[in-house]
Each structure stands twice: as C-alpha cells, then as structure tokens.
Protein backbone atom coordinates (compact mmCIF):
# COMPACT_ATOMS: atom_id res chain seq x y z
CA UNK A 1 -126.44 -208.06 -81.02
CA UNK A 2 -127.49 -205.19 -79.24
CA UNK A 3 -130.90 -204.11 -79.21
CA UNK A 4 -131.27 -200.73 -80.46
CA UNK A 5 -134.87 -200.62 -79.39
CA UNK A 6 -133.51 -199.71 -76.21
CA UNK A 7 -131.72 -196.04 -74.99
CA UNK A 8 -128.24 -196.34 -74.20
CA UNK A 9 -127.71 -195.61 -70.09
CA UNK A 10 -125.28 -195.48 -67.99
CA UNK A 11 -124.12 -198.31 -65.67
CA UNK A 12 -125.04 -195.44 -62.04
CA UNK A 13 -128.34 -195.30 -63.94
CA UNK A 14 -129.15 -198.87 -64.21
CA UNK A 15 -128.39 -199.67 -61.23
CA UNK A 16 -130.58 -196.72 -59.42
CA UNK A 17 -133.52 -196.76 -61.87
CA UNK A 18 -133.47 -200.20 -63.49
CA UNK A 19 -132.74 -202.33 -60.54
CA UNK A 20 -134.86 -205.45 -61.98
CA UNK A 21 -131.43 -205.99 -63.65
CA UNK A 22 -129.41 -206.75 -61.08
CA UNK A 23 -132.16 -208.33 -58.96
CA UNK A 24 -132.17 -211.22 -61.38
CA UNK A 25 -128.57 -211.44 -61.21
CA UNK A 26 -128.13 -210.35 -57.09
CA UNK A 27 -131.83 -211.78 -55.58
CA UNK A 28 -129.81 -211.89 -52.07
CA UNK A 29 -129.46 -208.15 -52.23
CA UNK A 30 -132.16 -207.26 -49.67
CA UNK A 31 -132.33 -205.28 -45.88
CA UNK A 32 -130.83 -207.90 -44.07
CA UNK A 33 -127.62 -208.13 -46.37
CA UNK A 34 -127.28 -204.37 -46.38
CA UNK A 35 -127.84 -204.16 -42.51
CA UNK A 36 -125.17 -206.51 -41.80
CA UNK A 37 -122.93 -205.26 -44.75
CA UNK A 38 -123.54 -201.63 -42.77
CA UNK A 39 -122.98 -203.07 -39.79
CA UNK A 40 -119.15 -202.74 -40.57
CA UNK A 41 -119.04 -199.65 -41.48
CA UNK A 42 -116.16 -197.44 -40.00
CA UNK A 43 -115.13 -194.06 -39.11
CA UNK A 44 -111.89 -191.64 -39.56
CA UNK A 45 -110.38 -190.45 -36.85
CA UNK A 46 -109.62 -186.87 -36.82
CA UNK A 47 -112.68 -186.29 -39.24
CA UNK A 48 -116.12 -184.40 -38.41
CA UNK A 49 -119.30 -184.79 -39.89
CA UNK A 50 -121.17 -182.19 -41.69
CA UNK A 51 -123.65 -180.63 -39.15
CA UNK A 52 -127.60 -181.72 -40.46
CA UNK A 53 -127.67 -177.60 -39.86
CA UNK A 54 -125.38 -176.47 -41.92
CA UNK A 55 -126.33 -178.21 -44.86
CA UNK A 56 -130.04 -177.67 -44.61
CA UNK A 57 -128.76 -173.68 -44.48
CA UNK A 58 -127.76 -174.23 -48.17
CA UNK A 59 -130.40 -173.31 -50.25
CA UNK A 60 -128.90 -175.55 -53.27
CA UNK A 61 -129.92 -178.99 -54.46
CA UNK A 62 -128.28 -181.49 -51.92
CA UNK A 63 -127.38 -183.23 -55.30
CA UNK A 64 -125.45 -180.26 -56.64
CA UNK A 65 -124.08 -179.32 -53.60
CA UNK A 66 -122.14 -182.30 -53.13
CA UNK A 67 -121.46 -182.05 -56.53
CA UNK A 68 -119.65 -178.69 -56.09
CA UNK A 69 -117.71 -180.44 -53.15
CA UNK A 70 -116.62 -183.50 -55.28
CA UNK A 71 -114.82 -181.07 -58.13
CA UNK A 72 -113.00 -179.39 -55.22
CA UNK A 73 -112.10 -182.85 -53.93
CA UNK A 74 -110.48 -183.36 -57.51
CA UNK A 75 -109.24 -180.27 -58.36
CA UNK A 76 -107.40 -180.36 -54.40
CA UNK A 77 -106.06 -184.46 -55.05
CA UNK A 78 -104.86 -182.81 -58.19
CA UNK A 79 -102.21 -180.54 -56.82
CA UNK A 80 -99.97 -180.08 -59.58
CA UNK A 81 -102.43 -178.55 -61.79
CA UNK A 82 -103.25 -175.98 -58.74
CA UNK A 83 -106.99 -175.71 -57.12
CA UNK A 84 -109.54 -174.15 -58.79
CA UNK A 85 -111.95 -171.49 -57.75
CA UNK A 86 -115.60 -172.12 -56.18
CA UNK A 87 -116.90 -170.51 -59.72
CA UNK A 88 -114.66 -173.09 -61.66
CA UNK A 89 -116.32 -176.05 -58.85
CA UNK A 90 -119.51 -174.77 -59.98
CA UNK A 91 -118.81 -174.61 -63.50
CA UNK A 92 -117.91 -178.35 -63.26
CA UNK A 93 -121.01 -179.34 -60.68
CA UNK A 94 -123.35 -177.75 -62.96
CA UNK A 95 -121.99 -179.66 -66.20
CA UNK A 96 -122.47 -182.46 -64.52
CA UNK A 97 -125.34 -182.20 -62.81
CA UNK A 98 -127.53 -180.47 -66.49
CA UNK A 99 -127.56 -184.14 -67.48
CA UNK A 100 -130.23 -184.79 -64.83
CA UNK A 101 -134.03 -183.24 -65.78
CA UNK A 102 -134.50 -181.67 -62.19
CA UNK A 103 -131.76 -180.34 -62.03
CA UNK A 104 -131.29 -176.53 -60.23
CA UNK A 105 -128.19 -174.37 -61.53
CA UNK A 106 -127.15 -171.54 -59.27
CA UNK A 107 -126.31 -168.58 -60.73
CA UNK A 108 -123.63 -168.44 -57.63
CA UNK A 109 -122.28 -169.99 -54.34
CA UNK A 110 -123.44 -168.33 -51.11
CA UNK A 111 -121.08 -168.85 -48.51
CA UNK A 112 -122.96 -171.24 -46.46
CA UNK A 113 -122.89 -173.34 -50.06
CA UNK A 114 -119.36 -173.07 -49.95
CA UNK A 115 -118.77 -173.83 -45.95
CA UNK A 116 -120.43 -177.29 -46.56
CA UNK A 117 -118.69 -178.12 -49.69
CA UNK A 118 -115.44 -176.96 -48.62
CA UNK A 119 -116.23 -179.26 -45.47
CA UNK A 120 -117.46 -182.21 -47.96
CA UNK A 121 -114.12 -181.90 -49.61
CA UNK A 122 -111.78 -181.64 -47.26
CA UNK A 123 -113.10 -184.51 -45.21
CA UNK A 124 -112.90 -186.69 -48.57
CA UNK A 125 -109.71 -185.43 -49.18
CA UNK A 126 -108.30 -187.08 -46.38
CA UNK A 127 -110.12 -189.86 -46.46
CA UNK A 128 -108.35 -190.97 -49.57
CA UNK A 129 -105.02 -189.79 -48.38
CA UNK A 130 -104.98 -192.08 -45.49
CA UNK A 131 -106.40 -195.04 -47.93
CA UNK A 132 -103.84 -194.17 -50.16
CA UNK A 133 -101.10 -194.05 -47.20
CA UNK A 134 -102.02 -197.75 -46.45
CA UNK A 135 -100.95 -198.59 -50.69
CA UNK A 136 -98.12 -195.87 -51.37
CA UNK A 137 -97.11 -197.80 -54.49
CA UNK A 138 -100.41 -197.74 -55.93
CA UNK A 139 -102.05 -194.72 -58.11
CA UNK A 140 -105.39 -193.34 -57.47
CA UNK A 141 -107.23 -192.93 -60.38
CA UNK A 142 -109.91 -190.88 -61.05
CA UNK A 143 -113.37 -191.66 -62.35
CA UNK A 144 -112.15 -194.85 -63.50
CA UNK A 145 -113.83 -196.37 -67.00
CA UNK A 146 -116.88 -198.62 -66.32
CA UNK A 147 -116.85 -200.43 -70.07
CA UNK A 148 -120.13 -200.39 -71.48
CA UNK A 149 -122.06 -203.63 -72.58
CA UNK A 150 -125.59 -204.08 -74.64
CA UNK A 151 -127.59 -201.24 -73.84
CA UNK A 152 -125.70 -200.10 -71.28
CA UNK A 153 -123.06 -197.57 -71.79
CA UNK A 154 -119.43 -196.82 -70.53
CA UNK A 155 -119.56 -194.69 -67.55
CA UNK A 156 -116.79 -194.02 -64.88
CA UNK A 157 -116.47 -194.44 -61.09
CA UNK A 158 -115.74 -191.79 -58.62
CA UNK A 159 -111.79 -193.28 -58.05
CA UNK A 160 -109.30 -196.38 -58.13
CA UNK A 161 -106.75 -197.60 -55.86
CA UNK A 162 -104.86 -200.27 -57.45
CA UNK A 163 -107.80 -203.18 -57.23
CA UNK A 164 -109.98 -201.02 -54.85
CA UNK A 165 -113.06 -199.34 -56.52
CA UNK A 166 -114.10 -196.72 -54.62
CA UNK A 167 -117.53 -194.90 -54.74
CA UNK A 168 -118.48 -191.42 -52.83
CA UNK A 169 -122.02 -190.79 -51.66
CA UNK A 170 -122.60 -187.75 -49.79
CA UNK A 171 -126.20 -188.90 -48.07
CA UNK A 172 -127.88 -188.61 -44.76
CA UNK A 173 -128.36 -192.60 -44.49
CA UNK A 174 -126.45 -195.80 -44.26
CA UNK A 175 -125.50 -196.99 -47.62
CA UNK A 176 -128.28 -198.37 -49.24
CA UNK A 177 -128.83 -201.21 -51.95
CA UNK A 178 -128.77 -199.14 -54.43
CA UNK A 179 -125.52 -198.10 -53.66
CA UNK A 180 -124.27 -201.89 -53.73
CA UNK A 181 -126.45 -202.82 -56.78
CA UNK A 182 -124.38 -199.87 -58.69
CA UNK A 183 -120.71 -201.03 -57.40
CA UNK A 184 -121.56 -204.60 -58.26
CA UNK A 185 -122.67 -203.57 -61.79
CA UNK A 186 -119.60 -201.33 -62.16
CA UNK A 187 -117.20 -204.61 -61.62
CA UNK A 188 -119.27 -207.01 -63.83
CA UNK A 189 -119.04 -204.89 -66.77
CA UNK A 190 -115.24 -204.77 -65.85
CA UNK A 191 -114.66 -208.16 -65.49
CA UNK A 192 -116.53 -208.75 -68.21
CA UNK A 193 -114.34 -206.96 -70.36
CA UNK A 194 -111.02 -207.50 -68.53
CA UNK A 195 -111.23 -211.65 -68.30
CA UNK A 196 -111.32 -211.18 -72.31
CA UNK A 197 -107.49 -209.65 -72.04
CA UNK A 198 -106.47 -210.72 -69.11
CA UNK A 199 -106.54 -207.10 -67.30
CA UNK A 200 -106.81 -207.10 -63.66
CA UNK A 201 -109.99 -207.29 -62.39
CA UNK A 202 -111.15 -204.81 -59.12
CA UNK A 203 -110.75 -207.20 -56.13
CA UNK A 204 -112.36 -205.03 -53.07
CA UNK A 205 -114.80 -201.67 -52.93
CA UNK A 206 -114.50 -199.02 -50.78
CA UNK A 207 -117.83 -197.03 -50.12
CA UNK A 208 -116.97 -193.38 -48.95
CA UNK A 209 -119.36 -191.01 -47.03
CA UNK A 210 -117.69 -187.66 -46.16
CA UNK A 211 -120.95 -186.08 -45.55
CA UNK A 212 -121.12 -188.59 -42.44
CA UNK A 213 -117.56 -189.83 -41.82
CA UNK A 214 -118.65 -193.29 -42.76
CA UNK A 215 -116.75 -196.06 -44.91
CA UNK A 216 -117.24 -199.54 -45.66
CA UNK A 217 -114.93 -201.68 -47.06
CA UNK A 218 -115.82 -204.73 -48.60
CA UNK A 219 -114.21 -207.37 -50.59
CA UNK A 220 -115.69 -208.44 -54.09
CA UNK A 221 -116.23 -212.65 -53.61
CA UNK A 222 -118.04 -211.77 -50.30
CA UNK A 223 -120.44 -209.57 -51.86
CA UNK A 224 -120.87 -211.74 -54.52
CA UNK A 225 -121.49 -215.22 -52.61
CA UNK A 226 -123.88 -212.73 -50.54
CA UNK A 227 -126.04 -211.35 -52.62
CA UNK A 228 -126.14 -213.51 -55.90
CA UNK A 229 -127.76 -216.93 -56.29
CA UNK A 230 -124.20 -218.21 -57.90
CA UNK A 231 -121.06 -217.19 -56.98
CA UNK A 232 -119.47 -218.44 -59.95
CA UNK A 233 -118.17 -215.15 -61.98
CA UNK A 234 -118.41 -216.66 -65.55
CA UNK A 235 -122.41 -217.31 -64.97
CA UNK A 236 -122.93 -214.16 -63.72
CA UNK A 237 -121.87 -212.47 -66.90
CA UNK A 238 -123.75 -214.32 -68.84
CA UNK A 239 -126.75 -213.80 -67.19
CA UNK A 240 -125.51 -209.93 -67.38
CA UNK A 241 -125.68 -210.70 -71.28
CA UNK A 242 -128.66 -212.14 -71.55
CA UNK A 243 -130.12 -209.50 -69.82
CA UNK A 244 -128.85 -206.15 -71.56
CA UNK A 245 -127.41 -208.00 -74.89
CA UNK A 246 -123.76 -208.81 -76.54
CA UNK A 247 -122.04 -206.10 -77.69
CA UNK A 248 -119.57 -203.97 -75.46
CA UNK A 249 -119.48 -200.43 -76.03
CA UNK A 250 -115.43 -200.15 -77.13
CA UNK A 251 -114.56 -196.64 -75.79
C-alpha cells in the first residue's frame, strides 16, 4: 500500500534530493564509477561549445536559461507545428521552472539571454538529428512517461529513441552521479511497470550536454552490474518497492 504519510515527488526529484534511495539500491555509484563512466564521454563534430562568457553575460538563472533553450529545442524538432517565439520559449521555461521555490521569472529575454539559448538549442538540435540519423526507423519521443510507483510520482524524460533514453543537462561539469542516479531511477520505474505487460523495456541511455558538446552513451546492464550490488533486474525492483511502497501511480 502506499504510504500516504509521505508527499508524492517526482522520479528527477528523488533522485537529486533523496539519493539515500538509490544508494541502497546502486552502493557502487561513487567517483570512481562516474570518472571512468565520464571517461567515455564524446564530442560532435561540427558543434561549438557555449563560451563560459557568454553565458555568465546572461543575467538569468542558469536553470531557466537552459530552460528557455530546451522549449526552443522542442518547438524547432517539432517542425510541423512551426517554431515559436522567444516570448512563447519563455512562457514555457517559466511554467516549468514556477514549480521550483527559487525560482527567478524574467519579465523578458535580453538578447545576450537569447544568443546563449538560441546556441543551447541549436547545438541540441543537431545532436539528436545525427542520433536519430544513426536509427531512421525509429521515433523520437518527447519527454517520455516515467510511471510512477509508491510515493513517487509519474514524471517524464527529456526524449526517446526507440530503446535509448536520453537525458539533457546543460552544466559546466562532467556528468555527475546525480545525473546517473536519476536515469537509473527513470528505467526501474519503467521496467517495473513494462515487465508486468510485456512492453519494451529502455535498453541504453544517452546523456546529452549541449552547453559543452559532451555525450555519453551507455548501455543499461553495464550500468547496472556497475553500480548495484545485484545485477539481477527482478531484485532490484523489489528492493525499489520496499523502499518507496506498492502501488504504481496509473497515469
């Protein structure tokens, strides 16, 4: 039974704030499995990263700056439905973004804001167009449901490419374990819910950093021999249920 004791959160926010979850599940998730993971880490050709300059010019939340840049991303991958103006990009950035406390809404985008976001976008733009060129009968999907599961509620990913999760972060750093703690929570819940109807399962994730020009590709079983104390998937849920309770959340 769930335990309604408990606020409902979102799988991103369990796995950023409540990371004593997944340690229990992923002890072997620690600096020397993220600096080897990193150390494979590739690069676009053709691509430039964002000048550290530039984007300290902006005088907006790094957070809702890359925000504004990921609704252009979509709005551009979304070409039948035309792209959408820098005050529609903020419109969207700021919706988003009001769900966090700290939160900073412009009243407008300066156009240094917009140079970096327009950058942002453009360089994720292509990313996934080449990813997408290597699996031309696949779909990409966009923010793809995470199912929901005790406590923890649905959420969605960034995008899907057939059985490739792929995640965006727009930050000055390698990826971090935090960023693999979230991707690894985001493909329990689904196999969670997908081995009970035999749905395909996400096989591979593909980190994305347009802010940097930085990718990492890595393949699910790896991660999870890696960085869990079992690699067998079936005890790894349940440890995922004991931990955050029963129920799934059926959205």
């Amino acid at each position: 039974m769930t335990n309604n004791r408990l606020p409902r959160r979102d799988p991103r926010t369990v796995a950023r704030d409540i990371p004593g979850v997944l340690d229990i599940l992923f002890p072997r998730l620690n600096g020397g499995l993220v600096n080897a993971l990193n150390a494979k880490m590739f690069a676009f050709s053709g691509i430039e990263a964002i000048p550290r300059a530039a984007i300290d010019a902006s005088g907006l939340q790094k957070a809702m700056l890359f925000e504004v840049s990921m609704a252009r991303a979509e709005s551009e991958l979304r070409r039948d439905e035309g792209v959408v103006s820098w005050g529609d990009c903020l419109k969207v950035a700021s919706s988003r973004q009001r769900r966090h406390f700290d939160a900073r809404i412009p009243e407008k985008l300066e156009p240094c804001d917009i140079w970096v976001a327009d950058h942002a976008a453009r360089n994720l733009v292509t990313m996934l167009e080449r990813t997408q060129a290597q699996n031309p009968t696949a779909v990409l999907e966009h923010a793809p449901l995470v199912p929901g599961l005790g406590w923890v509620a649905s959420g969605n990913g960034d995008f899907a490419l057939g059985t490739t999760l792929i995640e965006v972060k727009h930050t000055g750093r390698n990826f971090g374990a935090s960023d693999f703690r979230q991707v690894l929570m985001y493909w329990l819940l689904q196999y969670a819910r997908n081995i009970e109807n035999n749905r395909p399962i996400w096989s591979e994730v593909l980190l994305l950093n347009p802010r940097r020009n930085a990718a990492l590709l890595v393949n699910i079983d790896h991660l999870l021999r890696a960085a869990s104390a079992s690699s067998n998937r079936v005890e790894l849920v349940e440890l995922l249920r004991s931990a955050v309770g029963q129920e799934f959340d059926r959205r």
